[in-house]
C-alpha atoms as a PDB file:
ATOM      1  CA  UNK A   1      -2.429  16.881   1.638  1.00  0.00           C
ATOM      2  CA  UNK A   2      -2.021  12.969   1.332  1.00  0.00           C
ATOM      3  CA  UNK A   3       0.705  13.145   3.627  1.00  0.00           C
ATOM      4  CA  UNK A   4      -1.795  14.130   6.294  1.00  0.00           C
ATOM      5  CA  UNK A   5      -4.660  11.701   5.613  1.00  0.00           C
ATOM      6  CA  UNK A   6      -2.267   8.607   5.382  1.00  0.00           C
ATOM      7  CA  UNK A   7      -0.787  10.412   8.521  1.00  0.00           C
ATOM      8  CA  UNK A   8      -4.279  10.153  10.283  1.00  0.00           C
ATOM      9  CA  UNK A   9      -5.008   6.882   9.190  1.00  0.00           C
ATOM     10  CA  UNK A  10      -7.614   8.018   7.226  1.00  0.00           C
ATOM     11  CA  UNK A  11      -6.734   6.171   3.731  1.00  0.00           C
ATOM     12  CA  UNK A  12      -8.483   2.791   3.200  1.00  0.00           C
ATOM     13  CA  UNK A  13      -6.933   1.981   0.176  1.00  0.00           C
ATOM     14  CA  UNK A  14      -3.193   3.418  -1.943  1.00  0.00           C
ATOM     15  CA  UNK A  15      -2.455   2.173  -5.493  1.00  0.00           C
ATOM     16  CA  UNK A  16       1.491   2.292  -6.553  1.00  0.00           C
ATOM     17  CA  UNK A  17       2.727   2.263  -9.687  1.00  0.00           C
ATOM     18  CA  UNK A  18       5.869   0.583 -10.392  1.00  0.00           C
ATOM     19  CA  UNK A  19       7.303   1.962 -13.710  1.00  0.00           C
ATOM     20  CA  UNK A  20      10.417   1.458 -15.933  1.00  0.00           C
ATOM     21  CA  UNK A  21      12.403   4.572 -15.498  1.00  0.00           C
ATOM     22  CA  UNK A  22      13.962   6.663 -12.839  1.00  0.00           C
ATOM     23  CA  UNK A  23      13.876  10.083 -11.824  1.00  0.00           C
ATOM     24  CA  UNK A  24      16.749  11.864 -11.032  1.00  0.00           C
ATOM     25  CA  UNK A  25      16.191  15.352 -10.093  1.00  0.00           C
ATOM     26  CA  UNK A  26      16.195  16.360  -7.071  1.00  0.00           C
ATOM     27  CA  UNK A  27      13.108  18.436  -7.330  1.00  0.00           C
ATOM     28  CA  UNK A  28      10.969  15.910  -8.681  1.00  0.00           C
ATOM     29  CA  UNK A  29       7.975  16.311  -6.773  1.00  0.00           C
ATOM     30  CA  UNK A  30       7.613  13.485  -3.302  1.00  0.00           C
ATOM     31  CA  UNK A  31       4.701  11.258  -2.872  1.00  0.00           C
ATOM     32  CA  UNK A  32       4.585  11.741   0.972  1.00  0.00           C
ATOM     33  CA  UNK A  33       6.321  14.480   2.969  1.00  0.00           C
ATOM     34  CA  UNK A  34       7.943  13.874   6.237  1.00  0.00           C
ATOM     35  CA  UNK A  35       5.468  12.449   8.538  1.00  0.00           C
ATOM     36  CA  UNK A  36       4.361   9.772  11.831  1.00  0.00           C
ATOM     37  CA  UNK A  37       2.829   6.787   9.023  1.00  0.00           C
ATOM     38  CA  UNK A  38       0.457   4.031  11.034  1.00  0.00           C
ATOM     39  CA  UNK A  39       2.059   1.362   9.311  1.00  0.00           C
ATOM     40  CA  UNK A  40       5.333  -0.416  10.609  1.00  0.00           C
ATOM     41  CA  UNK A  41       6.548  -3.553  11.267  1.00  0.00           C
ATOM     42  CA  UNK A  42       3.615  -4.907  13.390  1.00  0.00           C
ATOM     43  CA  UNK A  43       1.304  -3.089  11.108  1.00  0.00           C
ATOM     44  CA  UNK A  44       1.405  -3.852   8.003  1.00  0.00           C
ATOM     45  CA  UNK A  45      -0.425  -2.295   4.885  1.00  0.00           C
ATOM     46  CA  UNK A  46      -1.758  -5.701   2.869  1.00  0.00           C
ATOM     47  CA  UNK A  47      -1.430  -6.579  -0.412  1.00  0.00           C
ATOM     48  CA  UNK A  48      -4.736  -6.923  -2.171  1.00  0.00           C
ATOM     49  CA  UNK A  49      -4.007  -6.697  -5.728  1.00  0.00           C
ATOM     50  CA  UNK A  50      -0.736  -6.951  -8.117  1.00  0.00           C
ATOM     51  CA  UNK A  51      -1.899  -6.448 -12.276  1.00  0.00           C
ATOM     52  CA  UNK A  52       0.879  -5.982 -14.840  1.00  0.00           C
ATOM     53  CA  UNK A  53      -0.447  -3.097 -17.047  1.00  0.00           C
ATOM     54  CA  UNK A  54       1.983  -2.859 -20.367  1.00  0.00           C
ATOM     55  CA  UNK A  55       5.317  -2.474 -18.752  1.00  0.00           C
ATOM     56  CA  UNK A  56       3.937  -0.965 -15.162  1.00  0.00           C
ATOM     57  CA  UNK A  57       3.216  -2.474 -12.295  1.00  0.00           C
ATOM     58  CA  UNK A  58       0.107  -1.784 -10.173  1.00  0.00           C
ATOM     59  CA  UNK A  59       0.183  -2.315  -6.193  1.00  0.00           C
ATOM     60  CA  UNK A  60      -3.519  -2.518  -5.023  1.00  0.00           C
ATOM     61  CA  UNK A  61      -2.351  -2.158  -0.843  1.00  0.00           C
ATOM     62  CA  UNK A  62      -5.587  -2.332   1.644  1.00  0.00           C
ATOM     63  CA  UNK A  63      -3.967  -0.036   4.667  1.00  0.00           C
ATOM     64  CA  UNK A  64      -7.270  -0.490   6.484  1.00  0.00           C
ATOM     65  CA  UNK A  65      -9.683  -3.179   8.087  1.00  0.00           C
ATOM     66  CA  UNK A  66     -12.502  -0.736   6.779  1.00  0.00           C
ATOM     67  CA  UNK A  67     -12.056  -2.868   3.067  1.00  0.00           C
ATOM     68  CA  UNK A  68     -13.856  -6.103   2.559  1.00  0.00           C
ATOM     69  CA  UNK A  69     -10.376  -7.603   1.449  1.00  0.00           C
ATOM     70  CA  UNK A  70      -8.456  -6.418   4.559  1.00  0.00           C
ATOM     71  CA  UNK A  71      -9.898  -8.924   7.413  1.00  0.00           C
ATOM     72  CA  UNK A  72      -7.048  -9.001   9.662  1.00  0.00           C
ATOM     73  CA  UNK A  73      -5.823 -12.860  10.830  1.00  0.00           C
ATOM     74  CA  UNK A  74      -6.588 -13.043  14.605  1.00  0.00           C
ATOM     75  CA  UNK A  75      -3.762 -12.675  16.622  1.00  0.00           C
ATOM     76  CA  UNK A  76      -1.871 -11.078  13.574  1.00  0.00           C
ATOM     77  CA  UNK A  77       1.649  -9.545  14.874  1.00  0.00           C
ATOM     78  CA  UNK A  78       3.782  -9.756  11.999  1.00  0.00           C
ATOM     79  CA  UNK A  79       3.945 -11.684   8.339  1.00  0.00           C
ATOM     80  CA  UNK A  80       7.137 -12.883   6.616  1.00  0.00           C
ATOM     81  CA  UNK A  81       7.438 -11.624   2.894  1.00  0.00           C
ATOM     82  CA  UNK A  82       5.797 -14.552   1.526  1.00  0.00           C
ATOM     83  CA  UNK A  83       2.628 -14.108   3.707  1.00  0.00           C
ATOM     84  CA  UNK A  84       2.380 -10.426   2.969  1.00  0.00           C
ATOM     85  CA  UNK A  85       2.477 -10.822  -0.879  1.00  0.00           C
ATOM     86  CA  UNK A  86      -0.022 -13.132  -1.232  1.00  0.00           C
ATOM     87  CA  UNK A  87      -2.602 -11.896  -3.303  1.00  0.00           C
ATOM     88  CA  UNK A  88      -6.598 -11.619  -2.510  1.00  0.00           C
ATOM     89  CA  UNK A  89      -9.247 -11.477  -4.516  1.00  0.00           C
ATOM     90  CA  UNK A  90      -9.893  -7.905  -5.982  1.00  0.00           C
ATOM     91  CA  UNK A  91     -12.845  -6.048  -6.127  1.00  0.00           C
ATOM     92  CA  UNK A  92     -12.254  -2.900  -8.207  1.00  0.00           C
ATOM     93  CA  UNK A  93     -15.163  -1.017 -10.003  1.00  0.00           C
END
Protein backbone atom coordinates (compact mmCIF):
# COMPACT_ATOMS: atom_id res chain seq x y z
CA UNK A 1 0.00 0.00 0.00
CA UNK A 2 2.82 2.72 0.45
CA UNK A 3 4.03 1.90 -2.81
CA UNK A 4 0.83 3.37 -4.20
CA UNK A 5 0.46 6.55 -2.12
CA UNK A 6 4.19 7.60 -2.68
CA UNK A 7 3.23 6.47 -6.29
CA UNK A 8 0.34 9.12 -6.33
CA UNK A 9 2.17 11.68 -4.74
CA UNK A 10 0.14 11.53 -1.95
CA UNK A 11 2.94 11.32 0.97
CA UNK A 12 3.93 14.69 2.51
CA UNK A 13 6.43 13.48 4.62
CA UNK A 14 8.87 9.66 4.76
CA UNK A 15 11.21 9.04 7.73
CA UNK A 16 14.31 6.49 6.96
CA UNK A 17 16.13 4.80 9.23
CA UNK A 18 19.67 4.20 8.65
CA UNK A 19 20.81 1.25 10.87
CA UNK A 20 24.03 -0.77 11.56
CA UNK A 21 23.41 -4.10 10.02
CA UNK A 22 22.47 -5.66 6.77
CA UNK A 23 19.98 -7.93 5.59
CA UNK A 24 20.73 -10.57 3.47
CA UNK A 25 17.88 -12.67 2.56
CA UNK A 26 16.38 -12.44 -0.24
CA UNK A 27 12.92 -12.49 1.14
CA UNK A 28 13.33 -9.85 3.51
CA UNK A 29 10.35 -7.92 3.07
CA UNK A 30 10.84 -4.37 0.37
CA UNK A 31 9.99 -0.94 1.45
CA UNK A 32 8.49 0.04 -1.99
CA UNK A 33 7.47 -2.34 -4.78
CA UNK A 34 8.08 -1.63 -8.36
CA UNK A 35 6.50 1.56 -9.21
CA UNK A 36 6.41 5.34 -11.44
CA UNK A 37 7.97 7.53 -7.99
CA UNK A 38 7.38 11.61 -8.51
CA UNK A 39 10.71 12.25 -7.42
CA UNK A 40 13.82 12.33 -9.85
CA UNK A 41 16.47 14.34 -10.68
CA UNK A 42 14.57 17.67 -11.18
CA UNK A 43 12.41 16.72 -8.30
CA UNK A 44 13.86 16.21 -5.49
CA UNK A 45 12.46 14.93 -2.04
CA UNK A 46 14.20 17.60 0.65
CA UNK A 47 15.94 17.01 3.53
CA UNK A 48 14.26 18.44 6.57
CA UNK A 49 15.68 16.68 9.42
CA UNK A 50 18.90 14.33 10.16
CA UNK A 51 18.95 13.16 14.35
CA UNK A 52 21.42 10.46 15.40
CA UNK A 53 19.30 8.18 17.69
CA UNK A 54 21.87 5.58 19.59
CA UNK A 55 23.59 4.05 16.66
CA UNK A 56 20.61 4.82 13.90
CA UNK A 57 20.19 7.34 11.78
CA UNK A 58 16.89 9.18 11.17
CA UNK A 59 16.12 10.89 7.62
CA UNK A 60 13.22 13.41 8.20
CA UNK A 61 12.64 13.92 3.91
CA UNK A 62 9.67 16.61 3.11
CA UNK A 63 8.55 14.98 -0.51
CA UNK A 64 5.90 17.70 -0.67
CA UNK A 65 5.36 21.62 -0.81
CA UNK A 66 2.17 20.78 1.37
CA UNK A 67 4.90 20.95 4.69
CA UNK A 68 5.75 24.25 6.22
CA UNK A 69 9.53 23.19 5.84
CA UNK A 70 9.29 22.29 2.11
CA UNK A 71 8.98 25.97 0.41
CA UNK A 72 10.45 25.27 -2.84
CA UNK A 73 13.40 28.01 -4.07
CA UNK A 74 11.87 29.83 -7.10
CA UNK A 75 13.11 28.72 -10.17
CA UNK A 76 14.37 25.44 -8.40
CA UNK A 77 15.60 22.82 -11.24
CA UNK A 78 18.11 20.88 -9.57
CA UNK A 79 20.49 21.06 -6.19
CA UNK A 80 24.05 19.71 -5.92
CA UNK A 81 24.57 17.32 -2.83
CA UNK A 82 25.59 20.01 -0.63
CA UNK A 83 22.38 22.08 -1.24
CA UNK A 84 20.12 19.10 -0.81
CA UNK A 85 21.55 18.07 2.63
CA UNK A 86 21.28 21.07 4.24
CA UNK A 87 19.23 20.79 7.11
CA UNK A 88 15.93 22.96 8.11
CA UNK A 89 14.50 23.59 11.05
CA UNK A 90 12.22 20.66 12.32
CA UNK A 91 8.96 20.74 13.56
CA UNK A 92 8.03 17.28 14.88
CA UNK A 93 5.27 16.76 17.59
Amino acid sequence: MLTQFLTADLVDELHLVLAPLLVGDHRAPRFVGDGSFPWNEARRARLAESRTIGDVVLLRYALSNRLPDAVPVAGEARRDDSESMRPVPARLP
